[in-house]
N, C-alpha and C. Protein backbone atom coordinates (compact mmCIF):
# COMPACT_ATOMS: atom_id res chain seq x y z
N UNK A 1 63.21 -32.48 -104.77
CA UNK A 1 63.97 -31.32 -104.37
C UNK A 1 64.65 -31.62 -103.05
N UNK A 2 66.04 -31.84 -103.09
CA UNK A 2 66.94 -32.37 -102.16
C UNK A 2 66.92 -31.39 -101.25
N UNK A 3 66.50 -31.65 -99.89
CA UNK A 3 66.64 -30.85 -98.56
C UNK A 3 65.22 -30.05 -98.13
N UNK A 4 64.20 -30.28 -98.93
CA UNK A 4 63.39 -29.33 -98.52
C UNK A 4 62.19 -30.18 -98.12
N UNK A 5 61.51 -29.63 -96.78
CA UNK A 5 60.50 -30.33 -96.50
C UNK A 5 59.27 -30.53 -97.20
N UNK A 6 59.00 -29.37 -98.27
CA UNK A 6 57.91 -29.88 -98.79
C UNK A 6 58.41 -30.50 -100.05
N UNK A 7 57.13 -31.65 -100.23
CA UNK A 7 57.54 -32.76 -101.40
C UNK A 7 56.33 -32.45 -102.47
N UNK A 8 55.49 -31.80 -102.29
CA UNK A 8 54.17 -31.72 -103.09
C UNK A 8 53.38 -29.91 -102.72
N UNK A 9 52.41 -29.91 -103.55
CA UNK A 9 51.77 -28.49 -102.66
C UNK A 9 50.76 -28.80 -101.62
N UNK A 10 50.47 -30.09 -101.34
CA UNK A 10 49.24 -30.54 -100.10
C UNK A 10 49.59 -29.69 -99.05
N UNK A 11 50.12 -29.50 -98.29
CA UNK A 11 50.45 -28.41 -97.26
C UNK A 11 50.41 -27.17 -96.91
N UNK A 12 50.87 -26.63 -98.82
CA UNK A 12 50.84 -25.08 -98.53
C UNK A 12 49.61 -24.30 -98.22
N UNK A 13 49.97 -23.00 -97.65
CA UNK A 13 49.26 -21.94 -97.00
C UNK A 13 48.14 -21.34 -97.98
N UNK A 14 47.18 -21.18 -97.48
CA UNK A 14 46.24 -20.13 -99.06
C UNK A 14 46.58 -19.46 -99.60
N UNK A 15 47.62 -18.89 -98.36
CA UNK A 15 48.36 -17.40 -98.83
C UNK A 15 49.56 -17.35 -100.24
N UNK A 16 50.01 -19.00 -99.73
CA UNK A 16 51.07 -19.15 -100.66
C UNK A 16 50.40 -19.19 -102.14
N UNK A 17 48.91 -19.99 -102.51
CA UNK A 17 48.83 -20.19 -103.40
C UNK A 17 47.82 -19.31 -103.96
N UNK A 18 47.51 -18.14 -103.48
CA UNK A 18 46.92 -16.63 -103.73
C UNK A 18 47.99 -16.06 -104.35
N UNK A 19 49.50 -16.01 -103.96
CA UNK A 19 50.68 -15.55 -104.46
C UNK A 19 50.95 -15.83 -105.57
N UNK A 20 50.88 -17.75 -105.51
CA UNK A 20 51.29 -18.10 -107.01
C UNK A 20 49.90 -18.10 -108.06
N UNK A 21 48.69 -17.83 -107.68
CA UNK A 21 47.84 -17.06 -108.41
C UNK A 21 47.99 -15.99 -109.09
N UNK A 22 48.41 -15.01 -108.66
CA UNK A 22 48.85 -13.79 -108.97
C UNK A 22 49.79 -13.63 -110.00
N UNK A 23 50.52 -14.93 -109.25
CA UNK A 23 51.65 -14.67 -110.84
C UNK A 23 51.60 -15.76 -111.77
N UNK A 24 50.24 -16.33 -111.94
CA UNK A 24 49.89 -17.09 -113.17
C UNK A 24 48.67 -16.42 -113.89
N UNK A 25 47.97 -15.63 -112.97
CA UNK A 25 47.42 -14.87 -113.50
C UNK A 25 45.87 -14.96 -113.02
N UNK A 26 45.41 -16.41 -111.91
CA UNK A 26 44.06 -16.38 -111.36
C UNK A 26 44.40 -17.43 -110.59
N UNK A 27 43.72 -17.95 -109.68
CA UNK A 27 43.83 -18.51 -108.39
C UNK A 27 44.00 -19.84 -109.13
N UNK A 28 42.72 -20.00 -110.07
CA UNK A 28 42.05 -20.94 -110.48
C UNK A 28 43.21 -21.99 -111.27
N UNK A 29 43.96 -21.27 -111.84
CA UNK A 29 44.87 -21.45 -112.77
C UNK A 29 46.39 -22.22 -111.83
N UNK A 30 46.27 -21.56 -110.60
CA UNK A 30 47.16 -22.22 -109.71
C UNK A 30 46.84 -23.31 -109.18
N UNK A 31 45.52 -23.47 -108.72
CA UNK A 31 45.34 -24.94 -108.14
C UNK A 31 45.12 -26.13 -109.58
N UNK A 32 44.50 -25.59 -110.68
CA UNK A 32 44.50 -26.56 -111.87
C UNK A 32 46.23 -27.21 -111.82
N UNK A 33 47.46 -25.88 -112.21
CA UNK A 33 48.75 -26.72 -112.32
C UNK A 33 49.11 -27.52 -110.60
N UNK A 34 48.62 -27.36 -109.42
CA UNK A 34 48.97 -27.85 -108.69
C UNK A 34 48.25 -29.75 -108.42
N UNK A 35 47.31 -29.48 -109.16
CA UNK A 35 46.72 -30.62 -109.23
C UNK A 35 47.42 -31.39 -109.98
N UNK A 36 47.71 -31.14 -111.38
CA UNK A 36 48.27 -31.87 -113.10
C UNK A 36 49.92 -32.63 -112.12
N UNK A 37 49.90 -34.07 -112.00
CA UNK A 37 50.96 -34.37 -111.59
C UNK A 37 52.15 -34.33 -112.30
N UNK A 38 52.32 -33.63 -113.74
CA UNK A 38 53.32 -33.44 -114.47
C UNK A 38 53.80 -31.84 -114.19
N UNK A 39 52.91 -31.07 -113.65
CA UNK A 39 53.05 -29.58 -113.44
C UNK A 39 53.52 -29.59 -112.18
N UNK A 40 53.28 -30.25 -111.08
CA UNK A 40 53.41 -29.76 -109.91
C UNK A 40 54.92 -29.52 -109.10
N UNK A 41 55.60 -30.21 -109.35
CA UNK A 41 56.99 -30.21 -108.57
C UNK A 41 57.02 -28.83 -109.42
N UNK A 42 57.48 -28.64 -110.53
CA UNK A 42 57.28 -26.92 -111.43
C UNK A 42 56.40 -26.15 -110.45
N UNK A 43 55.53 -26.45 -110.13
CA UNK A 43 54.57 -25.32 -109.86
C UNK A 43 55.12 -25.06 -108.03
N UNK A 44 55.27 -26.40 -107.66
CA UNK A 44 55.70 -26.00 -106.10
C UNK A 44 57.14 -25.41 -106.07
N UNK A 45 58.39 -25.61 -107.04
CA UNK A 45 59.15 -24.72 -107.33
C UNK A 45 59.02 -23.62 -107.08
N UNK A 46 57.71 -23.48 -108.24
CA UNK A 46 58.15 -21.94 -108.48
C UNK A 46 57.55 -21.27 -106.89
N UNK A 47 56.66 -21.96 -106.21
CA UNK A 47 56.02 -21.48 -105.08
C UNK A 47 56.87 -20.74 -104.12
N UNK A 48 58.14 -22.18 -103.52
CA UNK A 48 59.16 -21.72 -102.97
C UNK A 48 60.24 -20.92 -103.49
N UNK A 49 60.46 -20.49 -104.60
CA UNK A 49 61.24 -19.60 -104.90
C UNK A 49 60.93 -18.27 -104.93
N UNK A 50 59.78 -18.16 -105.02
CA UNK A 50 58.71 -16.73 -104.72
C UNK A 50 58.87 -16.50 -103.52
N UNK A 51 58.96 -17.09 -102.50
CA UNK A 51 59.17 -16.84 -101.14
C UNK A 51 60.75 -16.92 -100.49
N UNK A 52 61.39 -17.47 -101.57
CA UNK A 52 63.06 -17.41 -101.49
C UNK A 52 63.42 -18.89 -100.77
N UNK A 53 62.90 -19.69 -100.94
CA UNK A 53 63.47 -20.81 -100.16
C UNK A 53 63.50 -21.87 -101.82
N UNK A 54 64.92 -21.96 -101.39
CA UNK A 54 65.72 -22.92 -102.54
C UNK A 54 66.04 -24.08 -102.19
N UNK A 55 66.38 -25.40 -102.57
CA UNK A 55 66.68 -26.65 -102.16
C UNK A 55 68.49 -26.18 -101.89
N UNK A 56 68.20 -26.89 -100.83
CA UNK A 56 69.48 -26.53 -99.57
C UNK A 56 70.69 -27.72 -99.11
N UNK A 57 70.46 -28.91 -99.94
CA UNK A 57 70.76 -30.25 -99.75
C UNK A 57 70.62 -30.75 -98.35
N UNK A 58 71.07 -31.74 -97.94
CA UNK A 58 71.08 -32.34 -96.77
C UNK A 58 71.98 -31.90 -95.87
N UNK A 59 72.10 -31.05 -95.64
CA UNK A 59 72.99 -30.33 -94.29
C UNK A 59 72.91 -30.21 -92.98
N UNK A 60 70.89 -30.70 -92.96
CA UNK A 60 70.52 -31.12 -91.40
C UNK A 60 69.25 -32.13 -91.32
N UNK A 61 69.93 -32.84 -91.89
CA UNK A 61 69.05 -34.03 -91.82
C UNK A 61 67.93 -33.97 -90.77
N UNK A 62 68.33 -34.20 -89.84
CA UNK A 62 67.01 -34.62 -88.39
C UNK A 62 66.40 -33.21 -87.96
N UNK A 63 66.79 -32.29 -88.50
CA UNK A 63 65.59 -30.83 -88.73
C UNK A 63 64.90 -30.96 -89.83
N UNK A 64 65.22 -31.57 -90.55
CA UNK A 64 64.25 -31.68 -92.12
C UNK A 64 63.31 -32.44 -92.15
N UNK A 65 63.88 -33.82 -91.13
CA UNK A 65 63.28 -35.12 -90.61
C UNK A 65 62.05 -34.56 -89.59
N UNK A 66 62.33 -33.80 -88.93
CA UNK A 66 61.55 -33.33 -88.16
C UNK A 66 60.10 -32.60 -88.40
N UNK A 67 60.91 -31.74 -89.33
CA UNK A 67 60.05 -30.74 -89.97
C UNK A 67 58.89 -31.49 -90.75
N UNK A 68 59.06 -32.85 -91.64
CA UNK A 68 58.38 -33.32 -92.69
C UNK A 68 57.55 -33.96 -92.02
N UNK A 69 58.31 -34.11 -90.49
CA UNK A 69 57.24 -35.54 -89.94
C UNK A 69 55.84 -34.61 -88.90
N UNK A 70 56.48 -33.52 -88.49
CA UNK A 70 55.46 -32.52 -87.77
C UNK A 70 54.26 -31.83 -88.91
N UNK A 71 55.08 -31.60 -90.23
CA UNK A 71 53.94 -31.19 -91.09
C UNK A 71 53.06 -32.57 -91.68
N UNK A 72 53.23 -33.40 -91.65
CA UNK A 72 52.60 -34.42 -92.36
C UNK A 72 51.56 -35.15 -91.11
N UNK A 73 51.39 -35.04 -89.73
CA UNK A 73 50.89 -35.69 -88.93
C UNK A 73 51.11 -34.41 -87.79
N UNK A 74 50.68 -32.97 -87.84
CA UNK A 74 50.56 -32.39 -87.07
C UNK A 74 50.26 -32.68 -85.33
N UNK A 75 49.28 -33.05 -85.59
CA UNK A 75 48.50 -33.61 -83.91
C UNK A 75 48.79 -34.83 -83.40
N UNK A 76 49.31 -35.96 -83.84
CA UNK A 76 49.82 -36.50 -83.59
C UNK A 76 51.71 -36.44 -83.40
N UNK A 77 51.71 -35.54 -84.02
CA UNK A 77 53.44 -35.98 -83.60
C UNK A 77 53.58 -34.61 -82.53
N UNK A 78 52.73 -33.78 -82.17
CA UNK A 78 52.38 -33.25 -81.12
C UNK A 78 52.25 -33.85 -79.82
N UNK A 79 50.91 -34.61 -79.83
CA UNK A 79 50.69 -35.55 -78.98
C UNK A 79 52.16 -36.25 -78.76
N UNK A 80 52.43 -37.04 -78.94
CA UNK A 80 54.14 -38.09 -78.84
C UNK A 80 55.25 -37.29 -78.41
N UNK A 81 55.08 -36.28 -79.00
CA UNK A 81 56.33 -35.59 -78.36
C UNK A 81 55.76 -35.26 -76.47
N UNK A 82 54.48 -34.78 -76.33
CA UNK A 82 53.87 -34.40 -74.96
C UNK A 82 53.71 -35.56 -74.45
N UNK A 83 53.45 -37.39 -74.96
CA UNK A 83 53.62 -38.04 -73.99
C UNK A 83 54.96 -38.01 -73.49
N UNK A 84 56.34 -38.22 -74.61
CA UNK A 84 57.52 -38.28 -74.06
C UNK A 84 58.22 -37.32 -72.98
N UNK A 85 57.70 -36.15 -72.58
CA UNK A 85 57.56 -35.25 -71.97
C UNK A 85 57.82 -35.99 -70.50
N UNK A 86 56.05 -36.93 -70.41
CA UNK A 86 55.69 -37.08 -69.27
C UNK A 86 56.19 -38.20 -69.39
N UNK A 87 57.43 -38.99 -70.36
CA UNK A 87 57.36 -40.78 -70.49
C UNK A 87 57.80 -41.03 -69.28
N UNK A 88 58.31 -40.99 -68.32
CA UNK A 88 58.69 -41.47 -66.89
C UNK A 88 56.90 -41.76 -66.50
N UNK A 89 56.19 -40.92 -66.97
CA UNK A 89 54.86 -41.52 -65.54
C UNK A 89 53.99 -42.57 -66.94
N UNK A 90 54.25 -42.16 -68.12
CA UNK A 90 53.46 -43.03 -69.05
C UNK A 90 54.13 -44.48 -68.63
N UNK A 91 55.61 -44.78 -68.58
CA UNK A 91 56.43 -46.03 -68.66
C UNK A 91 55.86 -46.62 -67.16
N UNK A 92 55.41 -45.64 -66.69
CA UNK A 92 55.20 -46.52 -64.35
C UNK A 92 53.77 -47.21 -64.64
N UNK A 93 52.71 -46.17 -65.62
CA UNK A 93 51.72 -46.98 -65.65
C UNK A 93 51.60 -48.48 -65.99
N UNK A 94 51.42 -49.09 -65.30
CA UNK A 94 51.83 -50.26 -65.39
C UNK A 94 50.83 -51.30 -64.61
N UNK A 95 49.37 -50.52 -64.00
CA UNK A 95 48.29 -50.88 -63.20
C UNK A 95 47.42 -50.96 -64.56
N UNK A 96 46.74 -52.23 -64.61
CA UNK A 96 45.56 -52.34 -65.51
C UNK A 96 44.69 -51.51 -65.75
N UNK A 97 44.17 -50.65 -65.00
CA UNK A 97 43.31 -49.14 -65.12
C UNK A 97 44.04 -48.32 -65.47
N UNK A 98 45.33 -48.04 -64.88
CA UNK A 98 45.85 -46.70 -65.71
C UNK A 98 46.08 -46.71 -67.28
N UNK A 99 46.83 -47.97 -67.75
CA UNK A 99 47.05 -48.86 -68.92
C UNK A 99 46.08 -48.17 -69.86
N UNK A 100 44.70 -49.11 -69.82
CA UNK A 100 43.51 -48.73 -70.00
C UNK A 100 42.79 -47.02 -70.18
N UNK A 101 43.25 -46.79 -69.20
CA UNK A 101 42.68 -44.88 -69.52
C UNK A 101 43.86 -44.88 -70.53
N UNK A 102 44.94 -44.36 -70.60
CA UNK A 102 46.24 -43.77 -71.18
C UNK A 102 45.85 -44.47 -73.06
N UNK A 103 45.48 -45.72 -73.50
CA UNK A 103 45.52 -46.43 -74.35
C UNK A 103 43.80 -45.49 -75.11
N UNK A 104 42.83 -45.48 -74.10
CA UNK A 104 41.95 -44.68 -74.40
C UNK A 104 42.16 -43.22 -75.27
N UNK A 105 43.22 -42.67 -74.27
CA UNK A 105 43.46 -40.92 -74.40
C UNK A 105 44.37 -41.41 -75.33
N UNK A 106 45.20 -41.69 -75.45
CA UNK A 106 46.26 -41.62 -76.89
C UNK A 106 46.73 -42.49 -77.71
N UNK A 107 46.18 -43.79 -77.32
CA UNK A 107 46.42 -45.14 -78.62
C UNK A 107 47.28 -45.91 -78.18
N UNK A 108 47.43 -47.22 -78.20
CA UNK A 108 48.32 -47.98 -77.80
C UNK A 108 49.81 -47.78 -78.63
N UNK A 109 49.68 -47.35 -79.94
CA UNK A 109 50.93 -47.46 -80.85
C UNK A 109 51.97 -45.91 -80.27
N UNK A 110 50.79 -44.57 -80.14
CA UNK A 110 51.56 -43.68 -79.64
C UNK A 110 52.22 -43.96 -78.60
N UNK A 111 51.35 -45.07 -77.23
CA UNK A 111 52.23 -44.57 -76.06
C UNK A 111 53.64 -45.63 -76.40
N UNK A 112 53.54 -46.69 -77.39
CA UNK A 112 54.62 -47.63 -77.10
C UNK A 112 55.55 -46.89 -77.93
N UNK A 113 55.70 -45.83 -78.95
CA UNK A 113 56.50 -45.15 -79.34
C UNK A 113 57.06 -43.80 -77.90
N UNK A 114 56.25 -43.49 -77.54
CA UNK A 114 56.88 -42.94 -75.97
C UNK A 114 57.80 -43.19 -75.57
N UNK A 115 56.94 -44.50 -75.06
CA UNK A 115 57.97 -45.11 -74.23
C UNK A 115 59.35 -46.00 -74.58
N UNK A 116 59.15 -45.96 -75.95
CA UNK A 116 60.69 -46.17 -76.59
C UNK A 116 61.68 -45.15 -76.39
N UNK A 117 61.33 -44.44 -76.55
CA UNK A 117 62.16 -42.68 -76.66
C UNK A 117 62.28 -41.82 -75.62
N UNK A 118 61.27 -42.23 -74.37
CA UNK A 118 61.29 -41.31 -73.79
C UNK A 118 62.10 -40.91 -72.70
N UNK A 119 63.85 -41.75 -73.10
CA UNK A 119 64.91 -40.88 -72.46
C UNK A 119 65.22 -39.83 -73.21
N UNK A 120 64.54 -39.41 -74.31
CA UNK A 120 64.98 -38.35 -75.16
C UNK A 120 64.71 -36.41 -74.00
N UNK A 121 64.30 -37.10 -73.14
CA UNK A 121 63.34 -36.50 -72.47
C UNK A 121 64.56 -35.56 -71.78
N UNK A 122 65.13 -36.29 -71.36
CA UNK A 122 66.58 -36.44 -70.14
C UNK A 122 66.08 -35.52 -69.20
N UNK A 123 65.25 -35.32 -68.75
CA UNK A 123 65.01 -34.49 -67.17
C UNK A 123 63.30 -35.21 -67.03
N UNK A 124 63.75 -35.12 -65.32
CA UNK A 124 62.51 -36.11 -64.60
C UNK A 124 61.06 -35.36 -64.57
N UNK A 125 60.15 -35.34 -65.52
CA UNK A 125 58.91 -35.01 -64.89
C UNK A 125 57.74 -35.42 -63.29
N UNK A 126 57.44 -34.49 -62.72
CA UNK A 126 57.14 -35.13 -61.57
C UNK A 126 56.17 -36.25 -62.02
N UNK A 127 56.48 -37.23 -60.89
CA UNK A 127 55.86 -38.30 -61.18
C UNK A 127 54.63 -39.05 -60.67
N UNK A 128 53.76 -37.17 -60.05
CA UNK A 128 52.42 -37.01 -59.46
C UNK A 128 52.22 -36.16 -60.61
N UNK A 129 51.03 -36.89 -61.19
CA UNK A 129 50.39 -36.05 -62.36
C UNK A 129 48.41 -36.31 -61.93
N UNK A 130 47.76 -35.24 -62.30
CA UNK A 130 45.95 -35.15 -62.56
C UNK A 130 45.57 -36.57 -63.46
N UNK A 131 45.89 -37.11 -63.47
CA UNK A 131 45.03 -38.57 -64.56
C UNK A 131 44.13 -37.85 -65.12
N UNK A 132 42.95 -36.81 -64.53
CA UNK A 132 42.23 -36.23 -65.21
C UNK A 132 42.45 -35.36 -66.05
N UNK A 133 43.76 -34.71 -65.94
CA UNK A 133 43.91 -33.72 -66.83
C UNK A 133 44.92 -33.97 -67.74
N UNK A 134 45.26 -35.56 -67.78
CA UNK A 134 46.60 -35.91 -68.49
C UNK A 134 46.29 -35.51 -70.10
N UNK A 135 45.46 -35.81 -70.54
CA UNK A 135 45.25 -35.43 -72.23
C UNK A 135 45.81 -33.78 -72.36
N UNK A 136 45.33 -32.92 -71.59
CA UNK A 136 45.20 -32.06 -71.22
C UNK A 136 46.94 -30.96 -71.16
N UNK A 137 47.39 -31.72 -70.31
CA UNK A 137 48.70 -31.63 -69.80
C UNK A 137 49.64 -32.51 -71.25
N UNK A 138 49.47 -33.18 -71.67
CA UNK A 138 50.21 -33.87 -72.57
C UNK A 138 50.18 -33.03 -74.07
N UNK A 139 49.21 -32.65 -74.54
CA UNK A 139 48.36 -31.45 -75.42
C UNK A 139 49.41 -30.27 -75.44
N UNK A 140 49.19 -29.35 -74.53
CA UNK A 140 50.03 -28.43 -73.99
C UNK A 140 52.08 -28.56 -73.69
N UNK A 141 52.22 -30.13 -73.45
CA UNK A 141 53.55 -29.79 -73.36
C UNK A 141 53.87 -30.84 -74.88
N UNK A 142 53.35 -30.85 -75.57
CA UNK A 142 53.77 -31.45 -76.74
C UNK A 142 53.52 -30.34 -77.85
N UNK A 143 52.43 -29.24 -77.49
CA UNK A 143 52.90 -28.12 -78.30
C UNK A 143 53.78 -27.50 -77.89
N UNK A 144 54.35 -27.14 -76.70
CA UNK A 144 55.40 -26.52 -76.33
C UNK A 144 56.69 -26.94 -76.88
N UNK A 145 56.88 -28.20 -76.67
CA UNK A 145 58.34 -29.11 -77.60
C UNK A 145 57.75 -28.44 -78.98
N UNK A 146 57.11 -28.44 -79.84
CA UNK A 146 57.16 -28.00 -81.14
C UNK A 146 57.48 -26.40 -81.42
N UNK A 147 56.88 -25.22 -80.42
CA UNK A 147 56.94 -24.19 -80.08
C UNK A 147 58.81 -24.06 -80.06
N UNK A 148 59.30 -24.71 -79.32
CA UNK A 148 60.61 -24.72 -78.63
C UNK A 148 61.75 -24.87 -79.67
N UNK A 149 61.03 -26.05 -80.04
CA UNK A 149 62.21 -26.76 -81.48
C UNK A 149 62.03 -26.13 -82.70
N UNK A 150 60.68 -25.01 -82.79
CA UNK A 150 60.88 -24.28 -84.13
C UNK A 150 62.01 -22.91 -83.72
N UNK A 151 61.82 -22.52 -82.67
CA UNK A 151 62.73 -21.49 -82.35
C UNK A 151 63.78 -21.95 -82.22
N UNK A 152 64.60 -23.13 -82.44
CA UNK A 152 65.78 -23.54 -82.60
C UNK A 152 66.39 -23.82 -83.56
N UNK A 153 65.05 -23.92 -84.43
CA UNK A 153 65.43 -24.40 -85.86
C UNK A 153 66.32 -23.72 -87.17
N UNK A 154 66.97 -24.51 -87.56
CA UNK A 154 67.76 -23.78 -89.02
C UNK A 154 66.66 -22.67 -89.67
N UNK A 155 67.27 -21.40 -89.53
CA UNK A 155 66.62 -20.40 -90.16
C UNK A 155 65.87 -21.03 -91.86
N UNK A 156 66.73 -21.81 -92.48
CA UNK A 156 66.16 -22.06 -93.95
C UNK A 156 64.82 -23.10 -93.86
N UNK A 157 64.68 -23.75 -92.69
CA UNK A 157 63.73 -24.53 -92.32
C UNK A 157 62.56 -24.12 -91.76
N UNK A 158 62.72 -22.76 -90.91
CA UNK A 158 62.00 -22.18 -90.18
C UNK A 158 61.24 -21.36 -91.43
N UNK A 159 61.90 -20.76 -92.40
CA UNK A 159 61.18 -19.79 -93.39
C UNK A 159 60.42 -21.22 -94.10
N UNK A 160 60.94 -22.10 -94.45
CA UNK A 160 59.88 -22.91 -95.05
C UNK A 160 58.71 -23.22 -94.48
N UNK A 161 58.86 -23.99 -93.61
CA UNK A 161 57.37 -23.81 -92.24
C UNK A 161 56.58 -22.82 -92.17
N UNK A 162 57.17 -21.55 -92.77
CA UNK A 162 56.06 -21.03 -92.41
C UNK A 162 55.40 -20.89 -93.32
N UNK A 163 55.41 -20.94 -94.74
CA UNK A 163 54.88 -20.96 -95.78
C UNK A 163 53.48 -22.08 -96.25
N UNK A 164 53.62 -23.27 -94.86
CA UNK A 164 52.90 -23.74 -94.60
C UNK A 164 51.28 -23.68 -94.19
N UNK A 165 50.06 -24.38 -94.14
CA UNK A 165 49.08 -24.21 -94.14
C UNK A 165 48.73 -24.03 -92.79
N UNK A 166 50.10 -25.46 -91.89
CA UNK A 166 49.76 -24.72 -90.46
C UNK A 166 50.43 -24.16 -89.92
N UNK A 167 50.76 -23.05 -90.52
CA UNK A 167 51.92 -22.29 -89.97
C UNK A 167 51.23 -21.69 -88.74
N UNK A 168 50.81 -21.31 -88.35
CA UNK A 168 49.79 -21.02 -87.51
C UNK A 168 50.05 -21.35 -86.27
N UNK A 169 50.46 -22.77 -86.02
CA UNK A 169 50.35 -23.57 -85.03
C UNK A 169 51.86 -23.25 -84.25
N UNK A 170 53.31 -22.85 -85.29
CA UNK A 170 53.97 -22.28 -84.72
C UNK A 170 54.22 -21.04 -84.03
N UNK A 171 53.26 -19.91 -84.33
CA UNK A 171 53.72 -18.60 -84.01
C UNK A 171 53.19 -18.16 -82.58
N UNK A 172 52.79 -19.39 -81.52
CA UNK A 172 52.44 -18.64 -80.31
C UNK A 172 53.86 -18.81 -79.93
N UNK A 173 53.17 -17.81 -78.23
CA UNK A 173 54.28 -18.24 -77.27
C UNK A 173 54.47 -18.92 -76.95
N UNK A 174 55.84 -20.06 -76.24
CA UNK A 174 56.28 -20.77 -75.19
C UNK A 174 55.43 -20.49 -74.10
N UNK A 175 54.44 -21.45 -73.46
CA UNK A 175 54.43 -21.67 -71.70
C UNK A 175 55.43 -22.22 -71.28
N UNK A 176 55.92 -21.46 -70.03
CA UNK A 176 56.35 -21.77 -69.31
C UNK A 176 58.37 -21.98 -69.53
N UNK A 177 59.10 -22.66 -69.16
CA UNK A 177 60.48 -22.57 -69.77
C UNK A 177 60.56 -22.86 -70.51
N UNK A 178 61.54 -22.16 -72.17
CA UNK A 178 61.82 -22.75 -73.14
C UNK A 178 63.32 -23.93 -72.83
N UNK A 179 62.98 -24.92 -73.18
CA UNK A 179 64.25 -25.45 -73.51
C UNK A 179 64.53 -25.73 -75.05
N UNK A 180 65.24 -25.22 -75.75
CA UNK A 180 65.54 -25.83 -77.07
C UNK A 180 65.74 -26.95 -77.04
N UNK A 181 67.14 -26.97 -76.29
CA UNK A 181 67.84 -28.28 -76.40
C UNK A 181 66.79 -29.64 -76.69
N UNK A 182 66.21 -29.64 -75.22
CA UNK A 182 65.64 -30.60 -74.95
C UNK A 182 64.37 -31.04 -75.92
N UNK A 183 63.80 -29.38 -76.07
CA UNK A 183 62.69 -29.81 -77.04
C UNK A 183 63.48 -30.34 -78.47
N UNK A 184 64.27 -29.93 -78.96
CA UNK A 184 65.14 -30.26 -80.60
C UNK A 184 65.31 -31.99 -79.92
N UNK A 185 65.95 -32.86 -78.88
CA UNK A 185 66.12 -34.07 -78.76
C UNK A 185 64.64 -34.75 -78.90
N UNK A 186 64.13 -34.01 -78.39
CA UNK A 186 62.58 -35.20 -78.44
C UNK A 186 61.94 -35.18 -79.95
N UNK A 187 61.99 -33.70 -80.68
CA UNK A 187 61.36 -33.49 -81.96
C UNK A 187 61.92 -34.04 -82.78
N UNK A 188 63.33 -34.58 -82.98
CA UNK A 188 64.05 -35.42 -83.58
C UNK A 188 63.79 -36.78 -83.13
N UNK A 189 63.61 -37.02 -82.29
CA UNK A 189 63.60 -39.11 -81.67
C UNK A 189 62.10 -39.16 -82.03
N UNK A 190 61.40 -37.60 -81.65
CA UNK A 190 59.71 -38.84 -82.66
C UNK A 190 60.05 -38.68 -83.89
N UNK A 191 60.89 -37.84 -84.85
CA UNK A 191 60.90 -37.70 -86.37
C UNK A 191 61.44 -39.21 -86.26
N UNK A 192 62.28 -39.50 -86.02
CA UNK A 192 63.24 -41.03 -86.24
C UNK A 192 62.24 -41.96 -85.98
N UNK A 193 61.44 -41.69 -84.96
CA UNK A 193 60.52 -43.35 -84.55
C UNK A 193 59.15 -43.00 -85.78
N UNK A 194 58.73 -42.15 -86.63
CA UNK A 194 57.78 -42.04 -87.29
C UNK A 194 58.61 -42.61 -88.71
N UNK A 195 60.13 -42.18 -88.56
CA UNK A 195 60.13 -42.47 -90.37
C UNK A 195 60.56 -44.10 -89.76
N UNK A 196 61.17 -44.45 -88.62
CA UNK A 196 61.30 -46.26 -89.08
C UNK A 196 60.08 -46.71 -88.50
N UNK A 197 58.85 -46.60 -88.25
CA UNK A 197 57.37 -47.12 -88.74
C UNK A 197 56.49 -46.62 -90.01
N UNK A 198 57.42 -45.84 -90.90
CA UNK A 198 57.32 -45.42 -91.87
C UNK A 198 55.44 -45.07 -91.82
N UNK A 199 55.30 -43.79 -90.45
CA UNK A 199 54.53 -42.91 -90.66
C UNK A 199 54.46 -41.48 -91.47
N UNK A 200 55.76 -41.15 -91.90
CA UNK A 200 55.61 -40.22 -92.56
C UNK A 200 56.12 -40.46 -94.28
């Protein structure tokens, strides 16, 4: 289904598939066709059309890109977006101990995807940060970029997301300033660095 982020029903919401229960006639009956790999694209059809979201073609690529790569690796493409945030102080670490903690708290592969991208950032984070509270601080502004970039997002993208299992994860508030802009550049440069390491 050309344009739409979901490719299967692994994702969807309980809620969604209580719905398409209802209109097969028992819950039970919905997860059996969601399982049968000859039923399912049918069955996730009919899911999204119950909720009104139709295949939309490719009209925004790197929101779709985005979207598939945030639902498929939630916490991690969280995390990446909140190191790139801070990539000016991730890229300085450059002292064998800091190295070392940072590789601890978030993996060597996340921070070197960071620090590929992380002019996506384009404004200077200060470059006195808590070491202790960096997981912490990185956590928080990497949900915020996701927070930011769903409220920017193509309305037909945004109704799909939410139909999702973690939809959840979008509906707080923004801390602190929203930037779209900025958050939509970074949520797009990790979608791009996840599909050419073909993480998603």
């Amino acid at each position: 289904m050309a344009g739409l982020i979901h490719s299967d029903c692994t994702h969807l919401a309980p809620g969604a598939i209580v719905k398409l229960g209802a209109r097969l006639g028992s819950k039970k009956i919905a997860e059996a066709a969601m399982a049968n790999k000859r039923l399912s694209a049918k069955v996730l059809a009919g899911v999204l059309s119950s909720h009104s979201i139709y295949p939309r073609g490719e009209t925004d690529l790197q929101a779709t890109a985005a979207a598939r790569a945030w639902l498929s690796a939630p916490d991690r493409f969280e995390r990446v977006c909140g190191l790139v945030v801070y990539g000016s102080i991730v890229c300085a670490s450059v002292d064998a101990k800091s190295y070392r903690r940072m590789v601890q708290l978030f993996g060597a592969d996340d921070l070197a995807i960071a620090c590929r991208i992380h002019e996506a950032n384009a404004t200077d984070t200060d470059n006195a940060i808590d070491e202790e509270r960096m997981a912490e601080l990185v956590q928080h502004a990497g949900r915020n970029v996701v927070l930011c970039w769903f409220q920017g997002a193509p309305g037909e993208i945004a109704e799909e997301l939410m139909i999702s299992a973690i939809a959840q994860r979008i509906s707080g508030p923004v801390r602190g300033r929203a930037d779209v802009a900025r958050s939509t550049r970074i949520a797009c440069a990790v979608a791009a660095e996840f599909a050419r390491l073909e993480l998603v």
